[in-house]
PDB file of N, CA and C in Angstrom:
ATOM      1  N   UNK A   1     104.007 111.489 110.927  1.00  0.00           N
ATOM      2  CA  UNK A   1     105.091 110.853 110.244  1.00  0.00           C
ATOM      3  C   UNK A   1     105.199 111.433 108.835  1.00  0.00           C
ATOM      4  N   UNK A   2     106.250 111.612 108.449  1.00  0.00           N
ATOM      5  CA  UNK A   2     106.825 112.125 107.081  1.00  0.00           C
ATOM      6  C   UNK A   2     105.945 111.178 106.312  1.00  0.00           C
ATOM      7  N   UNK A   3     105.896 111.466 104.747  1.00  0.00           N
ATOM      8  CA  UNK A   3     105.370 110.585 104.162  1.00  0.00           C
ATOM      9  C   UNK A   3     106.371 110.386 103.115  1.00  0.00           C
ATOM     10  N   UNK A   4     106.644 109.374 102.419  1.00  0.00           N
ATOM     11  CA  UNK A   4     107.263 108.393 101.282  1.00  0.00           C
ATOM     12  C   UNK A   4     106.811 107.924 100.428  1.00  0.00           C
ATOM     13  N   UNK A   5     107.645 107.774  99.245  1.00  0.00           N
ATOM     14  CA  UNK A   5     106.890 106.987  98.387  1.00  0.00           C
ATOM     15  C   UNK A   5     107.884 105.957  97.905  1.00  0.00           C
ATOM     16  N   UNK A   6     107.950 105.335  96.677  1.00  0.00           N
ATOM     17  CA  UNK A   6     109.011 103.964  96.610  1.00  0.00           C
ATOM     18  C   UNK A   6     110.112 104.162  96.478  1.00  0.00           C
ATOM     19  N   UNK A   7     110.219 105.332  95.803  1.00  0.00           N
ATOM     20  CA  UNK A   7     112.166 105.805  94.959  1.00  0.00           C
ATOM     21  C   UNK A   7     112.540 105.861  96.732  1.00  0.00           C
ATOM     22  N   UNK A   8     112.125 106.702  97.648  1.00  0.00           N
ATOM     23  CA  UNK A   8     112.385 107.150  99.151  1.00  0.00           C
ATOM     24  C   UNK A   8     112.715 105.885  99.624  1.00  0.00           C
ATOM     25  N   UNK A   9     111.542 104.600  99.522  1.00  0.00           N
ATOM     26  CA  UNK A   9     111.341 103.270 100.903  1.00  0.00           C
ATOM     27  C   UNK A   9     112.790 102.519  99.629  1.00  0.00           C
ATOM     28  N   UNK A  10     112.806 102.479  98.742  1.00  0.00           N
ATOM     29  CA  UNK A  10     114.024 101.561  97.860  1.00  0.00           C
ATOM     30  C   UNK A  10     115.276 102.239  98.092  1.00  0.00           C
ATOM     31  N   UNK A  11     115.721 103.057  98.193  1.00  0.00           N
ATOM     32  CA  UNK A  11     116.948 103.555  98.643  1.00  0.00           C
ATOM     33  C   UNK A  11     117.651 103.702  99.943  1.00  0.00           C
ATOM     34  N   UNK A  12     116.281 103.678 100.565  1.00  0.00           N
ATOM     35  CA  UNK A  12     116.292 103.255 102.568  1.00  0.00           C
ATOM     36  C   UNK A  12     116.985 101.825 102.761  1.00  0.00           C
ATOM     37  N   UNK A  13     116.113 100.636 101.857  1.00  0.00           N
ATOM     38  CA  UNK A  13     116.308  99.827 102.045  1.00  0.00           C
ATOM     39  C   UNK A  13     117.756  99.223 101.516  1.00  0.00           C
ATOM     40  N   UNK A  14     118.028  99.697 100.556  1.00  0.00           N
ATOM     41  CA  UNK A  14     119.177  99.585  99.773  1.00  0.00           C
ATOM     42  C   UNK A  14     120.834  99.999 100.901  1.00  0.00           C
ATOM     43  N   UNK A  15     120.690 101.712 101.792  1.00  0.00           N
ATOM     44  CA  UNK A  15     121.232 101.971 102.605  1.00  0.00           C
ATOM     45  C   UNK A  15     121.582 100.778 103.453  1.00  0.00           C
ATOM     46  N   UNK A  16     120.370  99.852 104.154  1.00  0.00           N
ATOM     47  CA  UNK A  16     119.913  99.253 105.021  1.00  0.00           C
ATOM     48  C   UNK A  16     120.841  98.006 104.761  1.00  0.00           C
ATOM     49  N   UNK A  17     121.259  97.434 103.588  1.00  0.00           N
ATOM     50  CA  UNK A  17     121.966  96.499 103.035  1.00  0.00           C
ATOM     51  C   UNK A  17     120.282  95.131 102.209  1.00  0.00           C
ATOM     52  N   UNK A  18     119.603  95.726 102.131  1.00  0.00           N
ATOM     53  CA  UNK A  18     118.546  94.648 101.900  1.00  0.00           C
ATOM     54  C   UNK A  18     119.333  94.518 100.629  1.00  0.00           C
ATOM     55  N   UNK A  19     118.763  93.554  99.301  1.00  0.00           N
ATOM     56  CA  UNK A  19     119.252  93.192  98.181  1.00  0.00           C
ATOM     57  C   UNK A  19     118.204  93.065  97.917  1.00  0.00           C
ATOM     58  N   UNK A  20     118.171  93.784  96.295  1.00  0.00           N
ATOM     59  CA  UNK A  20     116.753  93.265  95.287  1.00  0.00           C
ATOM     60  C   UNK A  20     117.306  92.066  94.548  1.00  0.00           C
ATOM     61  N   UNK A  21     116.085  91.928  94.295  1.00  0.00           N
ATOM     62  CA  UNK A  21     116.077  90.498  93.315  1.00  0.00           C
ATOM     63  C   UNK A  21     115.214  90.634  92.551  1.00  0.00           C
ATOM     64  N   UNK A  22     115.740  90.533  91.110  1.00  0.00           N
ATOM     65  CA  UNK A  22     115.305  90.660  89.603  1.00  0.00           C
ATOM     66  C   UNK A  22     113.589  90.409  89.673  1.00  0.00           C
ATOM     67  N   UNK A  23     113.221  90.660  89.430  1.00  0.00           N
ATOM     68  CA  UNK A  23     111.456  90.469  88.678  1.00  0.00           C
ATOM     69  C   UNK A  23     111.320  90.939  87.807  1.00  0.00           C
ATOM     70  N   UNK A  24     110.515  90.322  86.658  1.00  0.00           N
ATOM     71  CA  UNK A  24     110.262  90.765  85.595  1.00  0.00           C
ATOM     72  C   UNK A  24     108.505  90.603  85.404  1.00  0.00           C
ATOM     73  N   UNK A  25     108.183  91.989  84.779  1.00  0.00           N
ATOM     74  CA  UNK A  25     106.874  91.894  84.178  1.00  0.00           C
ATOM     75  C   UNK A  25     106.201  91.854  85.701  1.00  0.00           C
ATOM     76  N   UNK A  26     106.105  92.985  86.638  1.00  0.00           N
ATOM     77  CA  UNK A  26     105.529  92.901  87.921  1.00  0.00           C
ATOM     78  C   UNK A  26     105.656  94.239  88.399  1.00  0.00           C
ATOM     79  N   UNK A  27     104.779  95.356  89.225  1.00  0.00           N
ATOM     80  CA  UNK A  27     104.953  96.057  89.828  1.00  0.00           C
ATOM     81  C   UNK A  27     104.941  96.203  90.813  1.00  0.00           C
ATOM     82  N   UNK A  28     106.010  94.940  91.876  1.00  0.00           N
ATOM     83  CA  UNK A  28     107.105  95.120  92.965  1.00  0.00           C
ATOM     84  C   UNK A  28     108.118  94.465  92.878  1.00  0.00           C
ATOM     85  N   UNK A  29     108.803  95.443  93.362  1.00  0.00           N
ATOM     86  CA  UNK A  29     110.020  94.410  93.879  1.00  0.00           C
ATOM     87  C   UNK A  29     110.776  93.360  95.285  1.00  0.00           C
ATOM     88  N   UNK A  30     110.859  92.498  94.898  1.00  0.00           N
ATOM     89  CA  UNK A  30     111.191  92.439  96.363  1.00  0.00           C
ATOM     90  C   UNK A  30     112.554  92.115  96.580  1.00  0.00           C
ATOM     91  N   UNK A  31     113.180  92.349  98.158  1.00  0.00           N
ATOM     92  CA  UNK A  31     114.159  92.400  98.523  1.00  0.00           C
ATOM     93  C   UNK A  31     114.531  91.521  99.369  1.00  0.00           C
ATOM     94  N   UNK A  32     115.762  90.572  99.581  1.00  0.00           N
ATOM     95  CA  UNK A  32     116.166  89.633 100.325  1.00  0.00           C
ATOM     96  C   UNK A  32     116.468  90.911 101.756  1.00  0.00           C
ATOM     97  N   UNK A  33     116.364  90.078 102.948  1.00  0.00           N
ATOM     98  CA  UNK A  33     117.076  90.434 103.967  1.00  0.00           C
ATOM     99  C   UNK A  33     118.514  90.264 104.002  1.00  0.00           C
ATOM    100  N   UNK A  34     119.392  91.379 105.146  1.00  0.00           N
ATOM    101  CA  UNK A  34     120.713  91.580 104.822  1.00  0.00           C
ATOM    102  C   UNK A  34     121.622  90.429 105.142  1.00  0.00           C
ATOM    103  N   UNK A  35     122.654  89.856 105.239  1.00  0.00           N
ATOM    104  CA  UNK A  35     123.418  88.477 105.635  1.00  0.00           C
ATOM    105  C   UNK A  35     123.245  89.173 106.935  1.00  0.00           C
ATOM    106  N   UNK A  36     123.164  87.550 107.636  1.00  0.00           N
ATOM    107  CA  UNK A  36     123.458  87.480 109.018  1.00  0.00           C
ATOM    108  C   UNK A  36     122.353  88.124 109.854  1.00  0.00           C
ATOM    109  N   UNK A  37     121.591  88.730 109.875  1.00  0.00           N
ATOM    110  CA  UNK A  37     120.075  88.388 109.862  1.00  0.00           C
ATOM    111  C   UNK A  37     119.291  87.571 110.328  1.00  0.00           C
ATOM    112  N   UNK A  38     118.739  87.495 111.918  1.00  0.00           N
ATOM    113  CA  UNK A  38     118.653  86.551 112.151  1.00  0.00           C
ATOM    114  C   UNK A  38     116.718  86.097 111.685  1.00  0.00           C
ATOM    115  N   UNK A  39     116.097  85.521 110.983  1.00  0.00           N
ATOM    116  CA  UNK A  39     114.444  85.253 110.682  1.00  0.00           C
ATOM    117  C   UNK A  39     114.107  84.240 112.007  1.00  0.00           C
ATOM    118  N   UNK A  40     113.112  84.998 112.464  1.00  0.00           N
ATOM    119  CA  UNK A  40     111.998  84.247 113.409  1.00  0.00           C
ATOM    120  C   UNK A  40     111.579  82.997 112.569  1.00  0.00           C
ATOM    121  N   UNK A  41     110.799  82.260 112.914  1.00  0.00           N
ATOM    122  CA  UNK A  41     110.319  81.211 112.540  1.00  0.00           C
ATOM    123  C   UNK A  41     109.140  81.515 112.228  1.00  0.00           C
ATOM    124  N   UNK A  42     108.548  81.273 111.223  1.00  0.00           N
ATOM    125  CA  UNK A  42     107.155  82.100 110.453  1.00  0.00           C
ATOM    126  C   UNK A  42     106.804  83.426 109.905  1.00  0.00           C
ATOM    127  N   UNK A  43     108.309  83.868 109.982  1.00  0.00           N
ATOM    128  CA  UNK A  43     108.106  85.219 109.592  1.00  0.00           C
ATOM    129  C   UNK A  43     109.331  85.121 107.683  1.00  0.00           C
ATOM    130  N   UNK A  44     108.638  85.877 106.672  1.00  0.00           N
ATOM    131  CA  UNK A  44     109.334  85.784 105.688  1.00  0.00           C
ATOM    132  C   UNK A  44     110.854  86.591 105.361  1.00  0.00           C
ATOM    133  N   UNK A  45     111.221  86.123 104.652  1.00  0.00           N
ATOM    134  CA  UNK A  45     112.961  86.786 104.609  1.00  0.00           C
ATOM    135  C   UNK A  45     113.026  87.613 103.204  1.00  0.00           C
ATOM    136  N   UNK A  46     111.705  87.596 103.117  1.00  0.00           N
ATOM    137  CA  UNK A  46     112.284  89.376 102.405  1.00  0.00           C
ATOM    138  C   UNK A  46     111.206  89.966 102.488  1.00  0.00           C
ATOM    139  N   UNK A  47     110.643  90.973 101.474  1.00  0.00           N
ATOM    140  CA  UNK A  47     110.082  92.285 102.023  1.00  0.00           C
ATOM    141  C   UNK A  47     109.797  93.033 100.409  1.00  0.00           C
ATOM    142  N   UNK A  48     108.109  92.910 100.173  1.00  0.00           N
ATOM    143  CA  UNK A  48     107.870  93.407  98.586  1.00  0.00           C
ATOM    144  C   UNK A  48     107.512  94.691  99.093  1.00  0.00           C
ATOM    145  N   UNK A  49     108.053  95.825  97.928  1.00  0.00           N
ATOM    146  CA  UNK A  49     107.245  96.978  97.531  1.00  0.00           C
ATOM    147  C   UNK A  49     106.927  97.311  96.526  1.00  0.00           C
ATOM    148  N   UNK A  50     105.244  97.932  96.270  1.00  0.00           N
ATOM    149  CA  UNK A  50     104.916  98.430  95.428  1.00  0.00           C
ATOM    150  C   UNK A  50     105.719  99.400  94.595  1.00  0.00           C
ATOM    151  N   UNK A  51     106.590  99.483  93.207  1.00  0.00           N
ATOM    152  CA  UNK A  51     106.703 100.647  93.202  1.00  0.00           C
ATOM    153  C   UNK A  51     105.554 101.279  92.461  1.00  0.00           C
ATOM    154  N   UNK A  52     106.475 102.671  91.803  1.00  0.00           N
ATOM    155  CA  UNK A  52     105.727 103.605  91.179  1.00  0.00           C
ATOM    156  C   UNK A  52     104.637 104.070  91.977  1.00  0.00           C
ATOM    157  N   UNK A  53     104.991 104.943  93.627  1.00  0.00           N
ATOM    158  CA  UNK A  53     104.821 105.202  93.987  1.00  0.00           C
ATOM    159  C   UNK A  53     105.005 106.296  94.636  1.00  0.00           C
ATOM    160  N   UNK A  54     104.037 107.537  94.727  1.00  0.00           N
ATOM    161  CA  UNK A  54     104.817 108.836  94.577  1.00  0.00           C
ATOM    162  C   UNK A  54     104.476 109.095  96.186  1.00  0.00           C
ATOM    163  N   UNK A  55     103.120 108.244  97.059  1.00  0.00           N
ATOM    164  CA  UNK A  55     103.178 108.473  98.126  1.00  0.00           C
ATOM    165  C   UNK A  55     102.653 106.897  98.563  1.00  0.00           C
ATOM    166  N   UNK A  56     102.816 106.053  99.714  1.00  0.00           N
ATOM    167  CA  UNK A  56     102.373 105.140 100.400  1.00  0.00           C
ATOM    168  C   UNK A  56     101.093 105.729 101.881  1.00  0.00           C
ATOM    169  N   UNK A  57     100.051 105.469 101.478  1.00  0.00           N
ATOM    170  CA  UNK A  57      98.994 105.512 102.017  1.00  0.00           C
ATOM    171  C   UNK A  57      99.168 105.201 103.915  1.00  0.00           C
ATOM    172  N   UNK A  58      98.681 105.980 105.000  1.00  0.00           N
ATOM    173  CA  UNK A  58      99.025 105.892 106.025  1.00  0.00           C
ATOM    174  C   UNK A  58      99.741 104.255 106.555  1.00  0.00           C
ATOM    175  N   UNK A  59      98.479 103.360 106.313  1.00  0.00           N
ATOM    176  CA  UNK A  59      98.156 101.894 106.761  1.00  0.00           C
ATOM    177  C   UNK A  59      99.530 101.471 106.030  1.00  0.00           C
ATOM    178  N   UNK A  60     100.019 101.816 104.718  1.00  0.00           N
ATOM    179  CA  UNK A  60     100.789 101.033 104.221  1.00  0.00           C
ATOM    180  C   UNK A  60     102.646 101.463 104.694  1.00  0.00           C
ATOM    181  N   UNK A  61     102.376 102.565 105.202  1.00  0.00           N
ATOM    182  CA  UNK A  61     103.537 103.252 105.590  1.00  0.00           C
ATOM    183  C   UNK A  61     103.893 102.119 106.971  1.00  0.00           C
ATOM    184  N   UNK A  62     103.093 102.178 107.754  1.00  0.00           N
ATOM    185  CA  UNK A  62     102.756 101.514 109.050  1.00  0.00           C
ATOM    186  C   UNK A  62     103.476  99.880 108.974  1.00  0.00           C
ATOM    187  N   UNK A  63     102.465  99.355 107.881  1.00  0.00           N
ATOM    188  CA  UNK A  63     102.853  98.083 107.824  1.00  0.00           C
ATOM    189  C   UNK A  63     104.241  97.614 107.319  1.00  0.00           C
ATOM    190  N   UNK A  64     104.866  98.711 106.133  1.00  0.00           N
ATOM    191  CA  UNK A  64     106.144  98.633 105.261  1.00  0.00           C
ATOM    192  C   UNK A  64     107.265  98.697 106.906  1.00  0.00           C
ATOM    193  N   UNK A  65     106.918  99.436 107.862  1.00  0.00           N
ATOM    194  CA  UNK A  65     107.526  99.938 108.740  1.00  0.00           C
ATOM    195  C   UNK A  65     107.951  98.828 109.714  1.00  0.00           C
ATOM    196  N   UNK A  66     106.863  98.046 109.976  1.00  0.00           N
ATOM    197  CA  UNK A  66     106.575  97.110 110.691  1.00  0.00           C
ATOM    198  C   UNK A  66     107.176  95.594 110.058  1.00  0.00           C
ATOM    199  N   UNK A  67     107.412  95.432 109.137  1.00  0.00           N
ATOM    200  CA  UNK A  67     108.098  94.876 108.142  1.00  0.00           C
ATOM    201  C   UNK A  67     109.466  94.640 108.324  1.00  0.00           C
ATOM    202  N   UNK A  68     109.818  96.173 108.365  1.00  0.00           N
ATOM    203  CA  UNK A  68     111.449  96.079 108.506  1.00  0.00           C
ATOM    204  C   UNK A  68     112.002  95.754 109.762  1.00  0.00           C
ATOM    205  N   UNK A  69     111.191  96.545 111.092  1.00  0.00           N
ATOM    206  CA  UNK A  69     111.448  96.132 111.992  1.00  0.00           C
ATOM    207  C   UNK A  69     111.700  94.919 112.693  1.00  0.00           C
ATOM    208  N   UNK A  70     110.862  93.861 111.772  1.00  0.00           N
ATOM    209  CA  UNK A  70     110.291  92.614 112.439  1.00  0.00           C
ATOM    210  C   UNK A  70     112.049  92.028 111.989  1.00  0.00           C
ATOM    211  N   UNK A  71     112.458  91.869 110.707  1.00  0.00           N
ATOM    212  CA  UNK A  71     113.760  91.516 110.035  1.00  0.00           C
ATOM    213  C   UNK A  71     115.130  92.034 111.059  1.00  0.00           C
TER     214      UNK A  71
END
């Protein structure tokens, strides 16, 4: 698998229609899921990433991946 880092997974997600939401004084951001969207029951409705990230580590690629899919 290609590898990524945050500027790459934030502009994916952005494509994707996710929405950030403001944080301050934190290094992630996180993103609401897109309208209409349907959330499982126990599963969360948005989705943090680390930034300032020039690459995401195998495990974390995996899980960020697994993330989106689940949404």
């Amino acid at each position: 698998m290609k590898s990524f880092g945050s500027k790459e997974l934030i502009k994916c997600l952005k494509e994707l229609g996710f929405k950030p939401n403001s944080q301050n004084a934190t290094s992630h951001l996180k993103f609401s899921v897109p309208d209409g969207i349907k959330i499982n029951a126990g599963d969360r409705d948005f989705i943090m990433i680390q930034t300032n990230r020039r690459e995401f580590d195998p495990h974390a690629r995996t899980r960020q991946e697994q993330d989106m899919l689940r949404k």
